[in-house]
Protein backbone atom coordinates (compact mmCIF):
# COMPACT_ATOMS: atom_id res chain seq x y z
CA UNK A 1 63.27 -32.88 -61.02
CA UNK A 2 64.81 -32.47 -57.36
CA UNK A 3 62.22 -30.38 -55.38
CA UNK A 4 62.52 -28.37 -51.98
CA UNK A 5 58.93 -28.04 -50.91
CA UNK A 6 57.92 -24.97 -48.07
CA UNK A 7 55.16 -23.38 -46.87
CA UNK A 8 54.44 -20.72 -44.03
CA UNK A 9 51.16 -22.88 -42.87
CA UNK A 10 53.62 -25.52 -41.43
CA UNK A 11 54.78 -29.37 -41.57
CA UNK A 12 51.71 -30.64 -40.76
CA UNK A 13 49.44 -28.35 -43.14
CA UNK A 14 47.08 -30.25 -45.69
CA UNK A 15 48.25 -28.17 -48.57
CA UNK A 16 51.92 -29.05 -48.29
CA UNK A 17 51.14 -32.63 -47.58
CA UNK A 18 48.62 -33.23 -50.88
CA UNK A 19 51.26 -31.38 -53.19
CA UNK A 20 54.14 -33.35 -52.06
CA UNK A 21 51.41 -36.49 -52.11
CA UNK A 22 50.96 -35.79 -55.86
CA UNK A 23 54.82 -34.20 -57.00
CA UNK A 24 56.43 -37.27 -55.36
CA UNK A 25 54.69 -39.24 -58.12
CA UNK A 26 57.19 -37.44 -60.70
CA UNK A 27 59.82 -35.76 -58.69
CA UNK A 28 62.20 -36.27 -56.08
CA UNK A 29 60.94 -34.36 -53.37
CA UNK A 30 62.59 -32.96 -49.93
CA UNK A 31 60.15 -31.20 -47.48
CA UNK A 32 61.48 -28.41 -45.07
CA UNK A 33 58.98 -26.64 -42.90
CA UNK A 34 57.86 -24.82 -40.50
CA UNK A 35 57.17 -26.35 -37.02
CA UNK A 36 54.41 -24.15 -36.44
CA UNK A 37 51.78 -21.71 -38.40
CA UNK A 38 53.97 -18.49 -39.80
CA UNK A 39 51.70 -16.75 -41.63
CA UNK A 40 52.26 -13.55 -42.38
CA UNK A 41 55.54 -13.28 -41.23
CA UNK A 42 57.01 -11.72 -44.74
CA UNK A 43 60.87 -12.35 -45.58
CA UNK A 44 61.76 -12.32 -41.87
CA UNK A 45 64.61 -14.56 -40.32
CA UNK A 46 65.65 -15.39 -37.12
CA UNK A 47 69.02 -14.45 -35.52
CA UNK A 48 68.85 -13.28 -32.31
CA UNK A 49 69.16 -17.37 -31.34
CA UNK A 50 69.95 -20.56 -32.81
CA UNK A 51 67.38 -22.58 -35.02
CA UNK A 52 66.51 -26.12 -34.05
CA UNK A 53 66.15 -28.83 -36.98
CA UNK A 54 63.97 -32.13 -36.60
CA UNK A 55 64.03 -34.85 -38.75
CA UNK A 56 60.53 -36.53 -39.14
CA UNK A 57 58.46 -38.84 -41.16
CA UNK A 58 54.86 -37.62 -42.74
CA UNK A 59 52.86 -40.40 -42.72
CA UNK A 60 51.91 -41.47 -46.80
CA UNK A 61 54.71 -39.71 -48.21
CA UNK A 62 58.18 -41.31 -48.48
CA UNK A 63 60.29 -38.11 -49.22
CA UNK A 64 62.87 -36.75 -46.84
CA UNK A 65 61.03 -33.81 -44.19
CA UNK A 66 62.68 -31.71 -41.27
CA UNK A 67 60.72 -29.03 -39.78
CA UNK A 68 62.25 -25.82 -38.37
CA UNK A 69 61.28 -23.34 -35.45
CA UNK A 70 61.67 -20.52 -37.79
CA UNK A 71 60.29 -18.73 -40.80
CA UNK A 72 60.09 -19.97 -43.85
CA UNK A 73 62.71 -18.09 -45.46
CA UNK A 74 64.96 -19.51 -42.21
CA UNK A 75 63.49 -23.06 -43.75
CA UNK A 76 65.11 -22.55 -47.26
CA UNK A 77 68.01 -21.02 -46.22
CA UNK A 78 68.69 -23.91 -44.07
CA UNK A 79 67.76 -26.24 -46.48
CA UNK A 80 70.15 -24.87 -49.23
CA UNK A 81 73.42 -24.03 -46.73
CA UNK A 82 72.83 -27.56 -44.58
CA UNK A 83 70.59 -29.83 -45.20
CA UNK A 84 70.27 -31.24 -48.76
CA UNK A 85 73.38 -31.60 -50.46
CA UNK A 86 73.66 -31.13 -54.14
CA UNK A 87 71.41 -29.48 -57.00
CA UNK A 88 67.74 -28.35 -56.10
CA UNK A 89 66.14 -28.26 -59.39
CA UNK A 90 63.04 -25.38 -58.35
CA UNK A 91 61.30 -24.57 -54.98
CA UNK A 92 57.92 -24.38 -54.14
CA UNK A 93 56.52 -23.23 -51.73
CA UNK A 94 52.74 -23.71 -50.37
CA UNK A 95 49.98 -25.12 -50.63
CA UNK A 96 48.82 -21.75 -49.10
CA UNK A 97 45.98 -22.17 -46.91
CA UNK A 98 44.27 -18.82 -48.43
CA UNK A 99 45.28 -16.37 -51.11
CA UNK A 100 47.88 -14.04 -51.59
CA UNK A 101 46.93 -11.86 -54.23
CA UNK A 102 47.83 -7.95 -54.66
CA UNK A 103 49.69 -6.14 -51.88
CA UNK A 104 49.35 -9.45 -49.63
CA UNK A 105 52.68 -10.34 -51.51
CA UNK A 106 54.68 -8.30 -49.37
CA UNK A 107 53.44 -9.71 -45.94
CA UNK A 108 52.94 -13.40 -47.22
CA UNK A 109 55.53 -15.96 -45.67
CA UNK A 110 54.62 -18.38 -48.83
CA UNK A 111 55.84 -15.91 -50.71
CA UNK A 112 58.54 -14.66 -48.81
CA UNK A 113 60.01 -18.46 -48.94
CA UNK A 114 59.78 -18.42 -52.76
CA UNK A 115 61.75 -15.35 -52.99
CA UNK A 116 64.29 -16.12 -50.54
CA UNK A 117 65.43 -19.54 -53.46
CA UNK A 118 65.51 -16.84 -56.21
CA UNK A 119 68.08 -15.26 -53.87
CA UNK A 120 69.84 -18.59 -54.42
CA UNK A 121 69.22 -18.50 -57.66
CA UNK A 122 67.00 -21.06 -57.77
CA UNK A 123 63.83 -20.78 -59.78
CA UNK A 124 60.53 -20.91 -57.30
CA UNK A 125 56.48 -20.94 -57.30
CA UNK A 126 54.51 -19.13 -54.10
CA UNK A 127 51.18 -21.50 -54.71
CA UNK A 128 48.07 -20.14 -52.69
CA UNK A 129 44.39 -21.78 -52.83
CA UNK A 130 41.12 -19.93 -52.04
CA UNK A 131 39.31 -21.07 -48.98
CA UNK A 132 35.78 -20.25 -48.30
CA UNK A 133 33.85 -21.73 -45.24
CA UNK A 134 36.87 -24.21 -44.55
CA UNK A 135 36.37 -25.58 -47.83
CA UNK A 136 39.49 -26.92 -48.93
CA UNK A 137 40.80 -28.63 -52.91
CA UNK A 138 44.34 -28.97 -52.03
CA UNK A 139 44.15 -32.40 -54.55
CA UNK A 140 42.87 -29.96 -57.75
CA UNK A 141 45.07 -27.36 -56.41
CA UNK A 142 48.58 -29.52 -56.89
CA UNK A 143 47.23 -30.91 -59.86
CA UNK A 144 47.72 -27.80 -61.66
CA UNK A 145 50.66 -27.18 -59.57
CA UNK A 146 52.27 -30.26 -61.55
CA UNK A 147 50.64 -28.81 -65.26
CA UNK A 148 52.71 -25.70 -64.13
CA UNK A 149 55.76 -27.03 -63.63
CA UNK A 150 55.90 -29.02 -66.56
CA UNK A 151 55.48 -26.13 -68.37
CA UNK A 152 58.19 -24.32 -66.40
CA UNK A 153 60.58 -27.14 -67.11
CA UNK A 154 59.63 -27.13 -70.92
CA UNK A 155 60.54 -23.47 -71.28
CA UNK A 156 63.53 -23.32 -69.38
CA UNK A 157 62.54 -21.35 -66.40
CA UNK A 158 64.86 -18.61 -65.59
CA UNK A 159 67.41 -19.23 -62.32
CA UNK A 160 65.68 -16.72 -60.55
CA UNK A 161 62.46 -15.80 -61.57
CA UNK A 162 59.46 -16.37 -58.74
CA UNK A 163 55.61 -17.34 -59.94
CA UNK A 164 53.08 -16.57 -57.65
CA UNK A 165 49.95 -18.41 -58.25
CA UNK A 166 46.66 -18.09 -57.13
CA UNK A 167 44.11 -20.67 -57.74
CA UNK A 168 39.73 -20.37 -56.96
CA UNK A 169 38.19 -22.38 -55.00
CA UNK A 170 35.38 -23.16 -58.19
CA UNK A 171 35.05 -26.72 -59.71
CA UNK A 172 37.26 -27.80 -62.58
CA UNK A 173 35.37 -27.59 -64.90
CA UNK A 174 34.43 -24.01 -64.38
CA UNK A 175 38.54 -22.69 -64.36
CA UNK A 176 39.31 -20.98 -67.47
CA UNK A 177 42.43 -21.60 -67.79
CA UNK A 178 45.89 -20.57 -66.32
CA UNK A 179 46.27 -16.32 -67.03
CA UNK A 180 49.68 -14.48 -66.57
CA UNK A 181 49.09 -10.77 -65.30
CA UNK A 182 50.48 -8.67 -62.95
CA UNK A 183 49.90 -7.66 -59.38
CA UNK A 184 46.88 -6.02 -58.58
CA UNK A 185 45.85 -3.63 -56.38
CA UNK A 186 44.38 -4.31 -52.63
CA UNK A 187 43.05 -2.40 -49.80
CA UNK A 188 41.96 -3.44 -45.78
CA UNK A 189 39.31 -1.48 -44.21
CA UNK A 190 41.37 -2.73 -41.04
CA UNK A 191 40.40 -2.07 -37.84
CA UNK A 192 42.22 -2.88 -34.54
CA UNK A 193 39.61 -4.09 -31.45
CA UNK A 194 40.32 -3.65 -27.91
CA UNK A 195 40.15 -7.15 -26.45
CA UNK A 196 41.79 -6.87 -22.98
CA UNK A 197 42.70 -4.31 -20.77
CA UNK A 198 44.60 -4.61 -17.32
CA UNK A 199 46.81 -2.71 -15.45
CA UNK A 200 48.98 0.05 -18.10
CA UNK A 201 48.24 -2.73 -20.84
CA UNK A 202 45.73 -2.72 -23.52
CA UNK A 203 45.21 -5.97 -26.22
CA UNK A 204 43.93 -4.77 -29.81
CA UNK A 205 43.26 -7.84 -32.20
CA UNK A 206 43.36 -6.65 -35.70
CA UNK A 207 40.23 -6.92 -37.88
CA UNK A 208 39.51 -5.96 -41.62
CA UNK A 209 38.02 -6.80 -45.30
CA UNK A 210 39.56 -6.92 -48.37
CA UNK A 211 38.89 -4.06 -50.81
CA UNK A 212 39.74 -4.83 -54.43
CA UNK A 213 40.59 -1.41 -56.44
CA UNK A 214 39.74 -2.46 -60.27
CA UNK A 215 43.27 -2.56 -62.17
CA UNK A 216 42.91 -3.91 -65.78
CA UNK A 217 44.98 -7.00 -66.32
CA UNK A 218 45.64 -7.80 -63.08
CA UNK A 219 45.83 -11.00 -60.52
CA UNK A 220 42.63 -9.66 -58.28
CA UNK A 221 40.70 -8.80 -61.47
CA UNK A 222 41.29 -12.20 -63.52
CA UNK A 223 41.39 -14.24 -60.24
CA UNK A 224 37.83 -13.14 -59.78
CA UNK A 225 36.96 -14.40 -63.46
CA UNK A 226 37.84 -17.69 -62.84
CA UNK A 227 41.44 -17.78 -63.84
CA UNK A 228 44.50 -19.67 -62.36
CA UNK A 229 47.06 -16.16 -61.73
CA UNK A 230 50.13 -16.48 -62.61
CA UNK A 231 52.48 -13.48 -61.56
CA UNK A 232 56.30 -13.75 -62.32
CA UNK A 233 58.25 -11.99 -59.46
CA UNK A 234 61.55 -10.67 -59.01
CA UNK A 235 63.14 -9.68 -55.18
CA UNK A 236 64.64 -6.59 -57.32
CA UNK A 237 62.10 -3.67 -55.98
CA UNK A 238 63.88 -0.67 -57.63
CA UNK A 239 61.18 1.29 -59.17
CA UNK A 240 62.96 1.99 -62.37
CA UNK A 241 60.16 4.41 -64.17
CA UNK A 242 61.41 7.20 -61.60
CA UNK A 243 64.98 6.17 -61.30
CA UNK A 244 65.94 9.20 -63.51
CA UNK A 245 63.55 11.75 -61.80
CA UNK A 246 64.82 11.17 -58.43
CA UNK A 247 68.46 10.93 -59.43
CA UNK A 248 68.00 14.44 -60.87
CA UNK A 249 67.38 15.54 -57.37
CA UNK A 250 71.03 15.44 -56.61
């Protein structure tokens, strides 16, 4: 397969460089990036100036890589409308350097980049890891990545269908197993601290934990059971059960 690999952590992250270290193996891979961290910048793009593209080299891998001072839904719409010429079998987008599970969908820039190939309609995966203490498995983590996508392949993935995945930060032999669910629910007890204060300006730095809410047969509930989540997306975010009721308004 022909693979555009993204993440919002940037070129020189660890998680994009082990999954392209492990993909290339199999795939034809093509690596377009962020310059710079992004997190958390959800499905934003830049147009208020131009975007500058660098070619570069990533030392152990021999695929194709450009980075881009964007976002990285800027980095696969360049990629698509510039910079790789013919068919892009899936992207993927990640290694995340954390989770994204729940309501983090909607701010995540791993996702976000995922979403933005369905556009395209090109099938995608948003792949986050857990990290606890800086512990990092980035070569599990893109192990399963490549079960995944073999499995995509073998069932004819849809042209535009998105899988989030979220996989723990527990040894191998303790993951049960790869579980599709949907989105869960999550809550921040978040906080904003005063760090700075000078003249008419004031600097709050946000602060906050996560607050699961317990949703049956969802990603933050299975996640926590040792389970690989697998969540299939879709940048449609009409609420159809009240379509009716609010069209009745009118």
């Amino acid at each position: 397969m022909r693979l555009l690999l993204t993440n919002d952590d940037g070129i020189n992250a660890r998680g994009i460089y082990y999954l392209a270290k492990e993909l290339q193996k199999y795939h034809e891979i093509i690596i377009v990036a962020p310059d710079n961290e992004r997190s958390a910048c959800g499905h934003s793009i830049t147009l208020t100036r131009p975007l500058i593209v660098r070619g570069t080299k990533l030392k152990g891998l021999k695929s194709k890589a450009f980075s881009v001072d964007g976002t990285p839904a800027d980095c696969v719409k360049v990629a698509i409308n510039k910079l790789i010429d013919g068919k892009i079998d899936m992207v993927i987008s990640g290694i995340n350097k954390g989770l994204n599970l729940g309501a983090d969908i909607l701010y995540s820039g791993t996702v976000s980049a995922a979403i933005e190939a369905s556009i395209y309609k090109i099938p995608s995966m948003a792949i986050s890891m857990e990290i606890e203490k800086g512990i990092e498995n980035y070569d599990m983590a893109s192990i399963y990545v490549g079960q995944l996508l073999r499995k995509a392949k073998e069932n004819n993935i849809k042209n535009d269908m998105v899988l989030n995945v979220n996989i723990p930060l527990i040894k191998e032999n303790e993951i049960k197993g790869f579980k599709v669910c949907k989105i869960g629910s999550t809550w921040y007890n978040n906080s904003y601290i005063e760090t700075d204060r000078k003249n008419n300006e004031t600097q709050y730095e946000i602060k906050g934990a996560l607050k699961d809410i317990y949703e049956e047969d969802s990603d933050t509930i299975y996640f926590r059971e040792g389970y690989i989540t697998v969540t299939p997306l879709h940048y449609d975010l009409t609420n159809f059960k009240i379509l009716k009721d609010v069209s009745q308004w009118f």
